[in-house]
N, C-alpha and C. Protein backbone atom coordinates (compact mmCIF):
# COMPACT_ATOMS: atom_id res chain seq x y z
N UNK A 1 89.24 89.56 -199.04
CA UNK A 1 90.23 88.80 -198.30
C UNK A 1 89.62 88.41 -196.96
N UNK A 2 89.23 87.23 -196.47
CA UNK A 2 89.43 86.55 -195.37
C UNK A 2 89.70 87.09 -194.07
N UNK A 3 89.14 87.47 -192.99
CA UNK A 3 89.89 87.60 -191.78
C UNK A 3 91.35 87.60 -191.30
N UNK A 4 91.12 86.10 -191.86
CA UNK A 4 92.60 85.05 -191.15
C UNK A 4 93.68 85.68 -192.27
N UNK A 5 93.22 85.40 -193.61
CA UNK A 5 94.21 86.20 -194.82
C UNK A 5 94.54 87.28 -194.36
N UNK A 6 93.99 88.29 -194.14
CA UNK A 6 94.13 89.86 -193.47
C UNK A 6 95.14 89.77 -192.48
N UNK A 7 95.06 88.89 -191.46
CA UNK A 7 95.74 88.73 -189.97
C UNK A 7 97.37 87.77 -190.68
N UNK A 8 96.83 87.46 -191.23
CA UNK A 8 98.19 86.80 -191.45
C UNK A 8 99.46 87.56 -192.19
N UNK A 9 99.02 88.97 -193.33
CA UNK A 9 99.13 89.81 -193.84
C UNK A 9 99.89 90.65 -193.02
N UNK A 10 99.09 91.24 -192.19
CA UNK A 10 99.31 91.85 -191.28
C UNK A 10 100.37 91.70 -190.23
N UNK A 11 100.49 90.21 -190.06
CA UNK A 11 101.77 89.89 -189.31
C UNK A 11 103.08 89.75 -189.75
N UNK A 12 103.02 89.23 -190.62
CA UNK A 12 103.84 89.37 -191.59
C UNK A 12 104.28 90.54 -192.77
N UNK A 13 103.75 91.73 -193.06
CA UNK A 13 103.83 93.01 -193.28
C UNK A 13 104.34 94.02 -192.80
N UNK A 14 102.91 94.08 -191.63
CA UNK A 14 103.46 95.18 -190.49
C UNK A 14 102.22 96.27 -191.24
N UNK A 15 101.59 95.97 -192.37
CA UNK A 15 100.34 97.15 -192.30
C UNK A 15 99.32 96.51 -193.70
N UNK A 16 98.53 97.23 -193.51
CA UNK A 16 97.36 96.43 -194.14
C UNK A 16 97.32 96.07 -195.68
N UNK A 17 96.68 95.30 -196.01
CA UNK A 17 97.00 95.08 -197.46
C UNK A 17 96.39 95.87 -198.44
N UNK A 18 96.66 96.03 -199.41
CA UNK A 18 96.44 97.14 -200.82
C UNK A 18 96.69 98.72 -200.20
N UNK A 19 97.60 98.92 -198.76
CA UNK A 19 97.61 99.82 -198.72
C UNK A 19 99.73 100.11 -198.48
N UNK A 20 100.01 101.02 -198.87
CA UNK A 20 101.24 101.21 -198.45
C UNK A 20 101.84 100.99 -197.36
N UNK A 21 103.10 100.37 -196.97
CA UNK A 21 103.40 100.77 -195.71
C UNK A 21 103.97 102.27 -195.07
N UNK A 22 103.94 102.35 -194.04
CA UNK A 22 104.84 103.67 -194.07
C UNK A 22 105.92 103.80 -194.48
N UNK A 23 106.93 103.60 -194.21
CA UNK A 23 108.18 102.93 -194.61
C UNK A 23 108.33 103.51 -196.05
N UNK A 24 107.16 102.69 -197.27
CA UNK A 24 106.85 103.00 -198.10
C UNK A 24 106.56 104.44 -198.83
N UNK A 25 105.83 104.74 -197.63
CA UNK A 25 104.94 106.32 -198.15
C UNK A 25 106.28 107.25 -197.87
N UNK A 26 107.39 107.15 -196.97
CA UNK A 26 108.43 107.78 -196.60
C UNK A 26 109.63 107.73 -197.57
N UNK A 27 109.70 106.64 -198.00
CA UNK A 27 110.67 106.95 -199.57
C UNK A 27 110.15 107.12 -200.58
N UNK A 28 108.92 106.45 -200.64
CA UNK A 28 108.66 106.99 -201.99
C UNK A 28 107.16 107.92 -202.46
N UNK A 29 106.48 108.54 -200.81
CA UNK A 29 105.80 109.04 -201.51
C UNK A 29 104.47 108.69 -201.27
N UNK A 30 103.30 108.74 -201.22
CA UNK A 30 101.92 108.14 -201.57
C UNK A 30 101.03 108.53 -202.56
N UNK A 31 100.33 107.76 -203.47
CA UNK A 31 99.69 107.81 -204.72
C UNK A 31 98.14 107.73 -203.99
N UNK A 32 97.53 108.62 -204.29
CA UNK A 32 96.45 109.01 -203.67
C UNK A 32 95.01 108.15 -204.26
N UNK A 33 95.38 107.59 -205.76
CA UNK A 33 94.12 106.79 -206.32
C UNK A 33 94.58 105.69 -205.74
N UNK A 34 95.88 105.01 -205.59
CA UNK A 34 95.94 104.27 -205.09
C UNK A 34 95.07 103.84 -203.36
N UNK A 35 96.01 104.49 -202.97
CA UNK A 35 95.26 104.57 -201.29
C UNK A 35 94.00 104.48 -200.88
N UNK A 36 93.76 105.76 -202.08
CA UNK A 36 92.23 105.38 -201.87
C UNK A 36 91.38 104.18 -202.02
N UNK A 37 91.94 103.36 -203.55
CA UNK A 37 91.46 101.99 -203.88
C UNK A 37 91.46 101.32 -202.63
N UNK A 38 92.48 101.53 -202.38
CA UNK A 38 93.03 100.22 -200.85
C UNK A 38 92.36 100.14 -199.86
N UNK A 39 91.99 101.60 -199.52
CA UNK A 39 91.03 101.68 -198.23
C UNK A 39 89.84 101.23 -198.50
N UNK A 40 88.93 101.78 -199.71
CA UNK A 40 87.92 101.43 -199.95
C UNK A 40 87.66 100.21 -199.68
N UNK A 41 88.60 99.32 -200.41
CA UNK A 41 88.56 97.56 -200.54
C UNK A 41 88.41 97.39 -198.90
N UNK A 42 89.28 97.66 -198.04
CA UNK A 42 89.20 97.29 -196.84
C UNK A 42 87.81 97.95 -196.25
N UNK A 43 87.82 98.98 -196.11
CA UNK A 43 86.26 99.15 -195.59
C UNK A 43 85.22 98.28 -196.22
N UNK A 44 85.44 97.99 -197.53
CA UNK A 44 84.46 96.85 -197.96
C UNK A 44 84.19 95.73 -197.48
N UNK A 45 85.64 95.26 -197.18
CA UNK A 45 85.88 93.73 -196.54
C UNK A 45 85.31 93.55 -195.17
N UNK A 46 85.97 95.09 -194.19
CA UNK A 46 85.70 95.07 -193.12
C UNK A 46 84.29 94.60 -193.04
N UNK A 47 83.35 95.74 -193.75
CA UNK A 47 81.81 95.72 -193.72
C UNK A 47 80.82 94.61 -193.64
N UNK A 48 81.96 93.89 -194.61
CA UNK A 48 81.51 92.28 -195.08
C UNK A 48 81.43 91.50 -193.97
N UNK A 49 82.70 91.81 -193.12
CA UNK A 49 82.91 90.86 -191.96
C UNK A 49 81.77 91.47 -190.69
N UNK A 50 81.60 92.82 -190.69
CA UNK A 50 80.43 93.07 -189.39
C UNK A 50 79.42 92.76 -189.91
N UNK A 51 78.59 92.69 -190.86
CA UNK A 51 78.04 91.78 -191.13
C UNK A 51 77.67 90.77 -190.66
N UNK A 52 78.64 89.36 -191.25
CA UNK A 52 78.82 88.31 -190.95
C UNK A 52 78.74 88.09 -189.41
N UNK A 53 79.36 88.71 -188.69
CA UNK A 53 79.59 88.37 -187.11
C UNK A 53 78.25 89.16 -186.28
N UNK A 54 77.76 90.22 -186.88
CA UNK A 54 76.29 90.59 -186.29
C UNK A 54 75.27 89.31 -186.97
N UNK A 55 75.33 88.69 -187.78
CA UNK A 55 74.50 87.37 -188.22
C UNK A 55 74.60 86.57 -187.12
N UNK A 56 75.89 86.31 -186.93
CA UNK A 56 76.12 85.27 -185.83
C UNK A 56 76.25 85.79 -184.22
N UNK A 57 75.81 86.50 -184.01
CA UNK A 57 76.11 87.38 -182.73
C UNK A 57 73.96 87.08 -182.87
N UNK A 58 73.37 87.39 -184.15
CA UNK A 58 71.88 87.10 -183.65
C UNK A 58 71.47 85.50 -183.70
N UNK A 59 72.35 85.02 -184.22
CA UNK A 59 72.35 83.33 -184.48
C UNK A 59 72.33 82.83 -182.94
N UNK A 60 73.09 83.29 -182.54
CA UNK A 60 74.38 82.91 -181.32
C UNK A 60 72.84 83.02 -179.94
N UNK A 61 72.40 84.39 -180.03
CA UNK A 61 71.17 85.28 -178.97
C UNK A 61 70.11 84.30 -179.06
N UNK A 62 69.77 83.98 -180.07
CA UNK A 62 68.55 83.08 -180.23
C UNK A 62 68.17 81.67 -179.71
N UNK A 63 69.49 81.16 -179.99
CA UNK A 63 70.18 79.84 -179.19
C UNK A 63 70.36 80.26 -177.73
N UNK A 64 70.88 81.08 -177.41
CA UNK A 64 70.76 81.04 -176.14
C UNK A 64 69.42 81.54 -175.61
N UNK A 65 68.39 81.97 -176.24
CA UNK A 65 66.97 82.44 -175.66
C UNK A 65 66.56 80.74 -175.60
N UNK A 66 66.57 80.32 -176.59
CA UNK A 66 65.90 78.82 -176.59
C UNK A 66 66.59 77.74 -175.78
N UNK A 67 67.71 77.86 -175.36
CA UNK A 67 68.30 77.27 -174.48
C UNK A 67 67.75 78.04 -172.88
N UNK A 68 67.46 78.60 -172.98
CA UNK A 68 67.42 79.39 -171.73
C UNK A 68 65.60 78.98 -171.46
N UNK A 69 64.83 78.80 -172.41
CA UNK A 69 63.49 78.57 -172.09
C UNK A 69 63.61 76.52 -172.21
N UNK A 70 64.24 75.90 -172.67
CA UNK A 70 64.56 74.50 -172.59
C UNK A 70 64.83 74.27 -171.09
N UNK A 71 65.88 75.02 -170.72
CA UNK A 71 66.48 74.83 -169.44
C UNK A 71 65.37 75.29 -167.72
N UNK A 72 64.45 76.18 -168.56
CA UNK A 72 63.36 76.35 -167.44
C UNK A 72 62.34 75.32 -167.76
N UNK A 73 62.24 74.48 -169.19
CA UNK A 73 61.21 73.78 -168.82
C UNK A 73 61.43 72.50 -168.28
N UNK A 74 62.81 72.40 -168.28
CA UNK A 74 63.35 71.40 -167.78
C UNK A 74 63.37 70.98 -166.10
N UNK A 75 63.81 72.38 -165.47
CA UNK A 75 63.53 73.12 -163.93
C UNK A 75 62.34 72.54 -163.40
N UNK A 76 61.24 72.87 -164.49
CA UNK A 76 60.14 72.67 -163.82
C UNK A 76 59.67 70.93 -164.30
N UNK A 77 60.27 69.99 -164.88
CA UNK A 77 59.82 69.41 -165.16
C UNK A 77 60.50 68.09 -163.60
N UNK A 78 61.50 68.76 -163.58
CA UNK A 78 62.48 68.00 -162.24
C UNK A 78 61.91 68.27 -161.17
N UNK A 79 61.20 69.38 -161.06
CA UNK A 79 60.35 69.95 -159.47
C UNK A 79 58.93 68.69 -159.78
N UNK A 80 58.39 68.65 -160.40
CA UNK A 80 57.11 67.70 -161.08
C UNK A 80 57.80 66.57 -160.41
N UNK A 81 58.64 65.60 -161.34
CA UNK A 81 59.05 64.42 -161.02
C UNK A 81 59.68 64.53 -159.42
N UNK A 82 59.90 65.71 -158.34
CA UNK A 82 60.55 65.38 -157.23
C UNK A 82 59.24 65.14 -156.06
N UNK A 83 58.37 65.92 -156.80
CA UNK A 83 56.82 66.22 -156.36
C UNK A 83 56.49 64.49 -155.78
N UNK A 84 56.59 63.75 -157.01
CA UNK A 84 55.92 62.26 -156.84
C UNK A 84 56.62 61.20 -156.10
């Protein structure tokens, strides 16, 4: 499931998906293979998503290293042209 799927879930729920709510676990109980399935899935998903956002968190670093050495050669290329 999606981030945004998750968040939207979630707002509309009030607790995470494939897992019981409380509410739930209070009348009727909690099924323990269940729960477990549920969490698993979510730690899966979660995992999926740190992942994804440490990709782009080194995507993100790199661009700004190369922006950051563009922008000094640029510095020095304006000191050159103020030179003449």
């Amino acid at each position: 499931m999606h981030w945004k799927e998750k968040l939207l879930y979630l707002n509309n729920n009030h607790h995470l998906p494939f897992i019981a709510s409380a509410k739930e676990i209070e009348t009727s109980g909690i099924t323990t293979s269940e729960t477990m399935k549920g969490m698993v899935q979510n730690i899966e998903e979660n995992t999926l998503d740190i992942i994804d956002l440490q990709k782009l968190v080194e995507e993100q670093a790199k661009l700004i290293q190369k922006q950051k050495e563009d922008m000094e050669m640029l510095k020095k290329e304006v000191k050159q042209l103020q030179r003449k």
